[in-house]
PDB file of N, CA and C in Angstrom:
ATOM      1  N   UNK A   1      65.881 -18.182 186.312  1.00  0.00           N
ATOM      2  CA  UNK A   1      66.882 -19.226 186.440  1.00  0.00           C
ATOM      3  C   UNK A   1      67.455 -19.183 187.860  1.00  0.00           C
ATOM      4  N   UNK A   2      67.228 -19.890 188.572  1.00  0.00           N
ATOM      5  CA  UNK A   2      67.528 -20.124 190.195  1.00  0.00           C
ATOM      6  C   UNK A   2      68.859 -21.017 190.406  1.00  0.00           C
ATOM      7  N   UNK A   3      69.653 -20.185 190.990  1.00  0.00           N
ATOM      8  CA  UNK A   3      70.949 -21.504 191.082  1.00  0.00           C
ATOM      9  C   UNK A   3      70.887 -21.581 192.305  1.00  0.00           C
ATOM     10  N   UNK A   4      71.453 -22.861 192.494  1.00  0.00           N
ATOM     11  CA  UNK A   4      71.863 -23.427 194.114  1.00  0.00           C
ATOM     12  C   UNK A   4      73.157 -23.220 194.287  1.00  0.00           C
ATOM     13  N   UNK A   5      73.656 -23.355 195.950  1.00  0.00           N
ATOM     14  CA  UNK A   5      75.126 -23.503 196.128  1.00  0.00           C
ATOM     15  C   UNK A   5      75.148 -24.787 196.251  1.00  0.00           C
ATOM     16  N   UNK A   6      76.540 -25.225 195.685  1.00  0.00           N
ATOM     17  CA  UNK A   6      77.080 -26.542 195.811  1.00  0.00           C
ATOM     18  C   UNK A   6      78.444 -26.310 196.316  1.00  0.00           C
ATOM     19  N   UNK A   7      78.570 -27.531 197.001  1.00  0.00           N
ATOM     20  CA  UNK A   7      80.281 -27.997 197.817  1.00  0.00           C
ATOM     21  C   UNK A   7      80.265 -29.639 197.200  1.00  0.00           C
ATOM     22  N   UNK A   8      81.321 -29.625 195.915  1.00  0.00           N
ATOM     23  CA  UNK A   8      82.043 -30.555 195.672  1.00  0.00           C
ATOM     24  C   UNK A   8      83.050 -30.760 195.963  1.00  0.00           C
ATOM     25  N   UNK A   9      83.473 -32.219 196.453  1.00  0.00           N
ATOM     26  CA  UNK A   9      84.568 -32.713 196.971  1.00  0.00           C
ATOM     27  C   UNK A   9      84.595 -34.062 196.014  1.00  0.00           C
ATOM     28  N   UNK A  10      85.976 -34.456 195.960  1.00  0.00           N
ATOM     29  CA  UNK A  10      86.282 -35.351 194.986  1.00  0.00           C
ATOM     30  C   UNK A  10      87.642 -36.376 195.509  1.00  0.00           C
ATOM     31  N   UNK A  11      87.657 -37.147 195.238  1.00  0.00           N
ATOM     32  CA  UNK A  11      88.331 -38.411 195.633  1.00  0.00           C
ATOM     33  C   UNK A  11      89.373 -39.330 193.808  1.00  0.00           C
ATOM     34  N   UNK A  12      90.267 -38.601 193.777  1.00  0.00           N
ATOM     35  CA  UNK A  12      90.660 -39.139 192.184  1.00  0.00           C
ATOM     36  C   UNK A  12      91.917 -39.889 192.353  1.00  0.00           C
ATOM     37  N   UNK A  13      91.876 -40.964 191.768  1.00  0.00           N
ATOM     38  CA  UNK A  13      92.995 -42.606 192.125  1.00  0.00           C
ATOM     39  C   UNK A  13      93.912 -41.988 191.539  1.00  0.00           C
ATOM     40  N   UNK A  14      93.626 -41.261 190.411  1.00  0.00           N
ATOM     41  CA  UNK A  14      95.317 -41.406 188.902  1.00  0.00           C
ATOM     42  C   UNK A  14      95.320 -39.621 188.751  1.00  0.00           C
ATOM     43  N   UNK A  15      96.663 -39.284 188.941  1.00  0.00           N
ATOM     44  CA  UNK A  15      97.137 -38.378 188.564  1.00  0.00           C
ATOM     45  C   UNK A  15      96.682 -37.350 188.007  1.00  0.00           C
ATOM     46  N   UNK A  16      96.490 -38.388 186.422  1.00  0.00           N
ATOM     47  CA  UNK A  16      96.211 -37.545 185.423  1.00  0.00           C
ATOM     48  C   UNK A  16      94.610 -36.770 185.007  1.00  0.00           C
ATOM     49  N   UNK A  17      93.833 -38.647 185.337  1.00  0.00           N
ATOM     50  CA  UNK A  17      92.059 -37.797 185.486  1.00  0.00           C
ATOM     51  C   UNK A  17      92.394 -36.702 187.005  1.00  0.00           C
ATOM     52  N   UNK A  18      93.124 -36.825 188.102  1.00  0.00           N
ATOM     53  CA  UNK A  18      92.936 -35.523 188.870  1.00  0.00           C
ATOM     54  C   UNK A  18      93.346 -34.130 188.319  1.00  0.00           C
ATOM     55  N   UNK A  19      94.137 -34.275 187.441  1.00  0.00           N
ATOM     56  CA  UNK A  19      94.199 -32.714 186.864  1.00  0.00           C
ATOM     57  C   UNK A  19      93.322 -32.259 186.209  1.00  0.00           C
ATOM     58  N   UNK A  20      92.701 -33.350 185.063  1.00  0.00           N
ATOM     59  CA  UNK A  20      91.777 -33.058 184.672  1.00  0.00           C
ATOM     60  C   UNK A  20      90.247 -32.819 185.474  1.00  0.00           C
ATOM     61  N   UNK A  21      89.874 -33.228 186.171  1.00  0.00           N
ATOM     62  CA  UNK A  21      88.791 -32.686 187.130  1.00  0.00           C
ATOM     63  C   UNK A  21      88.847 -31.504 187.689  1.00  0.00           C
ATOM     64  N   UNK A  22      90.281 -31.014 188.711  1.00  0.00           N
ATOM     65  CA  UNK A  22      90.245 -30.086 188.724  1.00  0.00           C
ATOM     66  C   UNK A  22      90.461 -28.870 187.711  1.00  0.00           C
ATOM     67  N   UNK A  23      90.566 -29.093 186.568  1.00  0.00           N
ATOM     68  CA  UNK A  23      90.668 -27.754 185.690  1.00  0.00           C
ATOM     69  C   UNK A  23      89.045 -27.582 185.004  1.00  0.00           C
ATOM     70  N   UNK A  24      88.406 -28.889 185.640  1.00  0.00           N
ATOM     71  CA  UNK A  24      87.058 -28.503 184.799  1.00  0.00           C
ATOM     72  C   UNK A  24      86.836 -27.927 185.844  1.00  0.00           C
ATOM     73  N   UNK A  25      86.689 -28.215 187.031  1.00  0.00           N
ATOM     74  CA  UNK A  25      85.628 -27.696 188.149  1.00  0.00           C
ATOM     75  C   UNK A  25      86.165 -26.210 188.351  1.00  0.00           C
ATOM     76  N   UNK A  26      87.486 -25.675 187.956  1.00  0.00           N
ATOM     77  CA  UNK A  26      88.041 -24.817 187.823  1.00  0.00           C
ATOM     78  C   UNK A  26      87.034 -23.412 187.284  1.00  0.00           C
ATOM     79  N   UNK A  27      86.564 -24.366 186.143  1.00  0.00           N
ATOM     80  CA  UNK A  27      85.604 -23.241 185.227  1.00  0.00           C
ATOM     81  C   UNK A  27      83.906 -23.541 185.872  1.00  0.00           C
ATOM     82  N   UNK A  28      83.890 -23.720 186.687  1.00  0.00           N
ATOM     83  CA  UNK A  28      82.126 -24.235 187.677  1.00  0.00           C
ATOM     84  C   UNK A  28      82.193 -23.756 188.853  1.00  0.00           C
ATOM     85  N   UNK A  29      83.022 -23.071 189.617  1.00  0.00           N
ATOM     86  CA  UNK A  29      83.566 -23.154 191.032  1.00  0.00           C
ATOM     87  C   UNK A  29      84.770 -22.424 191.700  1.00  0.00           C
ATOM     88  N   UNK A  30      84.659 -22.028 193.166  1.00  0.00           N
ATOM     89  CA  UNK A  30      85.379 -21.254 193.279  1.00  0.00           C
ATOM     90  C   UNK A  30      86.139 -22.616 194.023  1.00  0.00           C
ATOM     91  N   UNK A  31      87.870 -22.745 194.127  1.00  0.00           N
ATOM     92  CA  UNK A  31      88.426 -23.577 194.833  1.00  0.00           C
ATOM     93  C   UNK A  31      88.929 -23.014 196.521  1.00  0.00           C
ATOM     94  N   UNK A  32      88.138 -24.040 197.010  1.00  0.00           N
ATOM     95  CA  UNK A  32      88.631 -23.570 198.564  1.00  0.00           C
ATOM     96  C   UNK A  32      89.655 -24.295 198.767  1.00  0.00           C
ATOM     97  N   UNK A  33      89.966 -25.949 198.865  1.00  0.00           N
ATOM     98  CA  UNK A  33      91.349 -26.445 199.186  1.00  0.00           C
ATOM     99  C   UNK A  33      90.939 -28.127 198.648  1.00  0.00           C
ATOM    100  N   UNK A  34      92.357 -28.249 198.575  1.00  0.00           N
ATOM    101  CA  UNK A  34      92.684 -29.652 198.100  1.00  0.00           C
ATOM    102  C   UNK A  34      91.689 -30.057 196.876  1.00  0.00           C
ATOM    103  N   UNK A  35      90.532 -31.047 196.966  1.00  0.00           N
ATOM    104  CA  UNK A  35      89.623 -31.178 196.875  1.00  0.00           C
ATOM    105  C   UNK A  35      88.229 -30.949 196.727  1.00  0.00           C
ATOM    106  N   UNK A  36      88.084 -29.380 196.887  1.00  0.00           N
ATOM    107  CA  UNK A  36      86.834 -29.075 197.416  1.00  0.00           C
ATOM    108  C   UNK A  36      86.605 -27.792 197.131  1.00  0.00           C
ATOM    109  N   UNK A  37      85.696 -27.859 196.013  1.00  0.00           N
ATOM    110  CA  UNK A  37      84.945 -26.127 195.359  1.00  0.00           C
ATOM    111  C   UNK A  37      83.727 -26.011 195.701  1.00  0.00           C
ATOM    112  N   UNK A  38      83.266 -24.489 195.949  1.00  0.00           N
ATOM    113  CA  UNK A  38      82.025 -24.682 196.468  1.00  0.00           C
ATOM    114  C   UNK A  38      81.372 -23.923 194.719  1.00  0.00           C
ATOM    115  N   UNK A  39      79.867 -23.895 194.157  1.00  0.00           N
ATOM    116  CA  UNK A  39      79.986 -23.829 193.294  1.00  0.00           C
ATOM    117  C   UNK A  39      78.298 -23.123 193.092  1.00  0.00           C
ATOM    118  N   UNK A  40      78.439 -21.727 192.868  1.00  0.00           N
ATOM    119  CA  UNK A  40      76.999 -21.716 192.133  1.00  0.00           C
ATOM    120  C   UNK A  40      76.058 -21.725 190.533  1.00  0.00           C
ATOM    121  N   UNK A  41      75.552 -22.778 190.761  1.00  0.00           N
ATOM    122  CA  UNK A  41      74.743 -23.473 189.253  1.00  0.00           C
ATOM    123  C   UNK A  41      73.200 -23.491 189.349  1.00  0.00           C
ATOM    124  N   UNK A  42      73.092 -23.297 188.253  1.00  0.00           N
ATOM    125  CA  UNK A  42      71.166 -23.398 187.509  1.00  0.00           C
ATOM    126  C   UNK A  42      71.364 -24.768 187.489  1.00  0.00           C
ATOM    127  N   UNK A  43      69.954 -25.399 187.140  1.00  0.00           N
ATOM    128  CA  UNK A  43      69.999 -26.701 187.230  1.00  0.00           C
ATOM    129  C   UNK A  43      70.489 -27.089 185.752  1.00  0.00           C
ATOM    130  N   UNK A  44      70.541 -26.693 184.982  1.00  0.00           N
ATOM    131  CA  UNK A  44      71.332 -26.835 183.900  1.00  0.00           C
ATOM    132  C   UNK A  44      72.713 -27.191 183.721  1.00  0.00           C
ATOM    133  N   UNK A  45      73.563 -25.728 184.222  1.00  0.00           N
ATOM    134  CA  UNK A  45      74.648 -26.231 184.601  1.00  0.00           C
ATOM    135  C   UNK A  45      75.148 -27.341 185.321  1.00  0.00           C
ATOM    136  N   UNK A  46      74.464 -27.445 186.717  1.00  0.00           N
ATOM    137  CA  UNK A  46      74.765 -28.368 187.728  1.00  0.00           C
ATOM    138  C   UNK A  46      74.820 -30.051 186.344  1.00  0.00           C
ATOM    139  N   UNK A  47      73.455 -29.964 186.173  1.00  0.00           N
ATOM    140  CA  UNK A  47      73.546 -31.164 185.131  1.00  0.00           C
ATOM    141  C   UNK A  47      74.333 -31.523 184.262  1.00  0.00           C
ATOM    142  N   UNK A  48      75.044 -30.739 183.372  1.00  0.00           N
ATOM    143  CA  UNK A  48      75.769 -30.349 182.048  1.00  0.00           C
ATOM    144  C   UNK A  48      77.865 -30.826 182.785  1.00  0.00           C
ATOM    145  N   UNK A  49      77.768 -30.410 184.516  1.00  0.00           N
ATOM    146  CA  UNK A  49      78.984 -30.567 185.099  1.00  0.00           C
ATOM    147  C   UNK A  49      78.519 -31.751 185.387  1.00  0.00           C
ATOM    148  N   UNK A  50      77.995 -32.748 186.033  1.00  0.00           N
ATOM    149  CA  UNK A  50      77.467 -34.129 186.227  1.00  0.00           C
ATOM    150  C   UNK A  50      77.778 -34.999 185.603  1.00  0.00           C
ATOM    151  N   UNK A  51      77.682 -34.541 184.057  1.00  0.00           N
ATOM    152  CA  UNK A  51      77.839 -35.448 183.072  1.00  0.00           C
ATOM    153  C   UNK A  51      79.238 -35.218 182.824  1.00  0.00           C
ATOM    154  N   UNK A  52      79.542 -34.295 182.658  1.00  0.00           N
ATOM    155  CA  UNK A  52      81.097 -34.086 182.341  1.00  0.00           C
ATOM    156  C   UNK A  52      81.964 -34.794 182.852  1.00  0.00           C
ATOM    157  N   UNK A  53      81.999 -34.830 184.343  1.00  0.00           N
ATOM    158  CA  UNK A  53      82.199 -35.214 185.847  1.00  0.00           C
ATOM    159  C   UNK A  53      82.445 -37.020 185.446  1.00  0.00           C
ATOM    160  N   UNK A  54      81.412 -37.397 185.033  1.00  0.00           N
ATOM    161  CA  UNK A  54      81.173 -38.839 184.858  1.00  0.00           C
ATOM    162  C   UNK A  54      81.811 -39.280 183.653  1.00  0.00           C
ATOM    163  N   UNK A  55      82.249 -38.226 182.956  1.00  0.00           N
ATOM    164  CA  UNK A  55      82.460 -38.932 181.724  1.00  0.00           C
ATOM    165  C   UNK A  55      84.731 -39.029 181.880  1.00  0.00           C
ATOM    166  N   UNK A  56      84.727 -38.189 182.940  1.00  0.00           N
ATOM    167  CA  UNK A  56      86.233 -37.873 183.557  1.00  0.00           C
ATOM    168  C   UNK A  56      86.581 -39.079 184.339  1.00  0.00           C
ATOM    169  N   UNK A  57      85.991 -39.653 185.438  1.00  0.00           N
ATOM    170  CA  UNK A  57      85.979 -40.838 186.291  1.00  0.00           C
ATOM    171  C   UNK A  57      86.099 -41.714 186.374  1.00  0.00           C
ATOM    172  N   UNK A  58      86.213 -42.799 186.674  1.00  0.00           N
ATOM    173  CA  UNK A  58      86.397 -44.311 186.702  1.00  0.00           C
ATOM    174  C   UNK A  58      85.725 -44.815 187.840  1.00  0.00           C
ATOM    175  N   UNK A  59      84.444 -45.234 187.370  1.00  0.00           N
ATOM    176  CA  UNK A  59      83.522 -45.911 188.167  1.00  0.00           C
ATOM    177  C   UNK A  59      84.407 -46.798 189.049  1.00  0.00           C
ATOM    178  N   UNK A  60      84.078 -47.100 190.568  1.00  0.00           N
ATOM    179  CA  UNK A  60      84.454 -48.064 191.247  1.00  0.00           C
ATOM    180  C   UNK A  60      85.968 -47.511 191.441  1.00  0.00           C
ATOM    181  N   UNK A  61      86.794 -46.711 191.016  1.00  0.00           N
ATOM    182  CA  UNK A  61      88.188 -46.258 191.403  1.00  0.00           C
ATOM    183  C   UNK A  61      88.086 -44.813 191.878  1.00  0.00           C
ATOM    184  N   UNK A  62      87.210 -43.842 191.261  1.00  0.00           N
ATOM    185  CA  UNK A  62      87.408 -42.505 192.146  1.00  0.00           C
ATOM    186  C   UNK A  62      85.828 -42.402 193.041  1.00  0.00           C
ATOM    187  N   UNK A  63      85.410 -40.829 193.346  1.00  0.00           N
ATOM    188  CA  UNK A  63      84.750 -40.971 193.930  1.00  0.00           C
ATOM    189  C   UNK A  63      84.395 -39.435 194.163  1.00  0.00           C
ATOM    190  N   UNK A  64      83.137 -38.754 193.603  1.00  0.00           N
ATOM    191  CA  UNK A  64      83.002 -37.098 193.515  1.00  0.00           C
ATOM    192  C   UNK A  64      81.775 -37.064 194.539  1.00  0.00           C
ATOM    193  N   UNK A  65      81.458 -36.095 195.066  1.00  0.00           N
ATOM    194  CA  UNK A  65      80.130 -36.160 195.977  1.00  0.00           C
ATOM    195  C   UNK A  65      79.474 -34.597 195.868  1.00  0.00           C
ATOM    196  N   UNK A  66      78.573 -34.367 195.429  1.00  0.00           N
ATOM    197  CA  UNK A  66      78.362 -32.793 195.426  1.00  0.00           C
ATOM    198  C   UNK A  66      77.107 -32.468 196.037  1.00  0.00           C
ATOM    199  N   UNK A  67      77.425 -32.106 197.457  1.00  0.00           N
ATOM    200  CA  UNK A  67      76.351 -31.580 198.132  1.00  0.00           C
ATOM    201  C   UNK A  67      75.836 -30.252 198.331  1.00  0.00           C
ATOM    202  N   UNK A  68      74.275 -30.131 197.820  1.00  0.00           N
ATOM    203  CA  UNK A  68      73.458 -29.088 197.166  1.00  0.00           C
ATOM    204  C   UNK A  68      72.640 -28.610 198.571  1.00  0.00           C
ATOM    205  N   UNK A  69      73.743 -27.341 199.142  1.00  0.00           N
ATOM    206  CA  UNK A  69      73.209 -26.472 199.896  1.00  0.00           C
ATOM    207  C   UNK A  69      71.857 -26.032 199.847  1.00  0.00           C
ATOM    208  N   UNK A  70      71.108 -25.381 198.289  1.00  0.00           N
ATOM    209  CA  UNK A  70      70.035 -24.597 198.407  1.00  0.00           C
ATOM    210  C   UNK A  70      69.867 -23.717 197.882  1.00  0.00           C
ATOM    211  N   UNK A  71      68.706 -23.007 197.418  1.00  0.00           N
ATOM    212  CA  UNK A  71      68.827 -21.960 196.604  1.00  0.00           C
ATOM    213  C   UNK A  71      70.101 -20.999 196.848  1.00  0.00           C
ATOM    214  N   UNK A  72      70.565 -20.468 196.128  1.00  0.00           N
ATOM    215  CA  UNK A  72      71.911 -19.598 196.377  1.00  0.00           C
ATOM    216  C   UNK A  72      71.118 -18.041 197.171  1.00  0.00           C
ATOM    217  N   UNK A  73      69.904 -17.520 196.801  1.00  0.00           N
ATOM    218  CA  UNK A  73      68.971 -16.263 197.308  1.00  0.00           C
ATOM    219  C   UNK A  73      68.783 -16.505 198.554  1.00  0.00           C
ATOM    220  N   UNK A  74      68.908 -17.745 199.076  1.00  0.00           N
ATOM    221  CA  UNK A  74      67.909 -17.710 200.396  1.00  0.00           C
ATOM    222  C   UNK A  74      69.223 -18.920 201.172  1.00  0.00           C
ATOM    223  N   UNK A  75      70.166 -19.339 201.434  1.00  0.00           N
ATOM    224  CA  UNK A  75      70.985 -19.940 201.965  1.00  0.00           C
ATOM    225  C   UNK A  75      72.111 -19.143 202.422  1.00  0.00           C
ATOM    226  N   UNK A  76      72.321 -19.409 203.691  1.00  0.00           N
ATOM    227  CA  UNK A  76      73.181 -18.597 204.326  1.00  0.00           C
ATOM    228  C   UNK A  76      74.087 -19.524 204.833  1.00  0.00           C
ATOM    229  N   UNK A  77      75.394 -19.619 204.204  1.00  0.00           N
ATOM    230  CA  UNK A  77      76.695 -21.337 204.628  1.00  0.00           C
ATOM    231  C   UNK A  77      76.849 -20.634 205.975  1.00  0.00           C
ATOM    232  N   UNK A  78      76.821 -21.007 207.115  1.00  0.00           N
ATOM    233  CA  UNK A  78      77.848 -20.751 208.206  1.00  0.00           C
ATOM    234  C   UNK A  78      78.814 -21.702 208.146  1.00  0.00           C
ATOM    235  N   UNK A  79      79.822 -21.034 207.820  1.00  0.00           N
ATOM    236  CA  UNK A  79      80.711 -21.722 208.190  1.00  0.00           C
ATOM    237  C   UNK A  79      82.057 -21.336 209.113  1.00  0.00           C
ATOM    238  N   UNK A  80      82.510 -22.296 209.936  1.00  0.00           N
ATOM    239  CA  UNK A  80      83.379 -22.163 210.853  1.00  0.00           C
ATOM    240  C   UNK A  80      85.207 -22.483 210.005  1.00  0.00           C
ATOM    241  N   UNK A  81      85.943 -20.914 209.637  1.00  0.00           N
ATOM    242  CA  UNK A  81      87.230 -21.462 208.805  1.00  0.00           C
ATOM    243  C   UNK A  81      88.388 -21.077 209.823  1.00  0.00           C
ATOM    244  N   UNK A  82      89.163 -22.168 209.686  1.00  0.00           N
ATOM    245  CA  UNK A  82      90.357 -22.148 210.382  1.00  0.00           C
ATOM    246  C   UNK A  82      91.702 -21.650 209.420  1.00  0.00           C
ATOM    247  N   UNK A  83      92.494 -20.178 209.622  1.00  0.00           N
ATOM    248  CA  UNK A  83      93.464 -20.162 208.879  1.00  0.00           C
ATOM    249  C   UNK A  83      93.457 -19.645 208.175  1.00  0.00           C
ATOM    250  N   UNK A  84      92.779 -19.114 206.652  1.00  0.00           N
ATOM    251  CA  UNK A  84      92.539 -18.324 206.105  1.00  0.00           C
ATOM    252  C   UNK A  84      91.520 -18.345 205.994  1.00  0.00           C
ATOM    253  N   UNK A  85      90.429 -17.089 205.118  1.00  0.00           N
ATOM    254  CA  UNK A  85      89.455 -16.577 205.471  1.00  0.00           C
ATOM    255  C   UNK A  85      88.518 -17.099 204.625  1.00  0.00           C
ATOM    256  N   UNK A  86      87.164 -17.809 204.797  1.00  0.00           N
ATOM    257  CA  UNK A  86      86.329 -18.095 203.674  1.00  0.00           C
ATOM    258  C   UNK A  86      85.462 -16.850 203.286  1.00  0.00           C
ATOM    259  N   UNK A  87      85.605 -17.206 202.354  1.00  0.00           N
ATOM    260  CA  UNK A  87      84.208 -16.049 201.309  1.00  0.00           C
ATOM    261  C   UNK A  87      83.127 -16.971 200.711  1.00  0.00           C
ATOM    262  N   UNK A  88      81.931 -16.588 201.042  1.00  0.00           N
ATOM    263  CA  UNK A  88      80.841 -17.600 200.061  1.00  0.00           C
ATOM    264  C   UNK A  88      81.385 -16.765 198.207  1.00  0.00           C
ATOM    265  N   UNK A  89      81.238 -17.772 197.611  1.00  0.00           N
ATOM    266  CA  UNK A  89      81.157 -17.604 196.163  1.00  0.00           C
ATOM    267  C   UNK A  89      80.395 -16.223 195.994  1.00  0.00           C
ATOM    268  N   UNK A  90      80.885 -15.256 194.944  1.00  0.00           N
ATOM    269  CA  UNK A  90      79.650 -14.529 194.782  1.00  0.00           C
ATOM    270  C   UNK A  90      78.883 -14.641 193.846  1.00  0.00           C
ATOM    271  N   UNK A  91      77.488 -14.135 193.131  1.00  0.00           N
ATOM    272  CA  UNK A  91      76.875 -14.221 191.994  1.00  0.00           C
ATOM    273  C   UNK A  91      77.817 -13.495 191.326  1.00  0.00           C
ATOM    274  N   UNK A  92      78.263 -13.923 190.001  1.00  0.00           N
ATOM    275  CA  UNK A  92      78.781 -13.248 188.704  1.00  0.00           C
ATOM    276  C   UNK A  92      77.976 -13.605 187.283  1.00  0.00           C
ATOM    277  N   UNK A  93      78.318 -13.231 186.217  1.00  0.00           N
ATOM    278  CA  UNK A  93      77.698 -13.075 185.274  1.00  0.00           C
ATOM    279  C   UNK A  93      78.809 -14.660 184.329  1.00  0.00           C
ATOM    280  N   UNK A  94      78.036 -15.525 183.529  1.00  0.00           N
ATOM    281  CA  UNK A  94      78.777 -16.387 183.352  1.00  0.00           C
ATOM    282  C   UNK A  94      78.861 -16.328 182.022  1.00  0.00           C
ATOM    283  N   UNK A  95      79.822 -16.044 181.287  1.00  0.00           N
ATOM    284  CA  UNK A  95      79.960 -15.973 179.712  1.00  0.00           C
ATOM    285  C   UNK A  95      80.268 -17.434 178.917  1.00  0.00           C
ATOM    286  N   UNK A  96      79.214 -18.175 178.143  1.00  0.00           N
ATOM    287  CA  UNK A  96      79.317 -19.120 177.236  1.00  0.00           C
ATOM    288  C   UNK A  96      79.672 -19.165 176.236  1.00  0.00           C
TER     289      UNK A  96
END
């Protein structure tokens, strides 16, 4: 089972679907700020949050984007953080 890293960012009109998005992505993802978890998933998961994702939203009023870094084994994020310190996500064990 091969997971990728993902960086979702999200765009939510109403209040209330924004709490709710973030408490799902809560359980998919580590939160870096505002908007924006970076997240490692099997293609299962990734799929299973997709749908979830869509079923939270309002077509044409919000707006989620989740861009799929790469295998999580072989991707290395450089990233440049201003302010406090980034950590890539680590592998953990995920209890269903």
């Amino acid at each position: 089972m091969q997971e990728h890293l993902y960086i979702v960012a999200y765009d939510i009109c109403d209040d209330k679907r924004l709490r709710r998005v973030f408490k799902l992505m809560k359980g998919y993802g580590e939160w870096l700020q505002l908007s924006i978890f970076q997240c490692r998933l099997s293609a299962r998961r990734q799929a299973e949050l997709v749908e979830l994702l869509d079923g939270l939203i309002v077509n044409g009023q919000d707006h989620v984007v989740m861009l799929d870094l790469g295998p999580t084994d072989s991707v290395k994020p450089r990233v440049i953080s201003l302010g406090k310190t980034f950590q890539a996500v680590a592998r953990e064990p995920t209890i269903v």
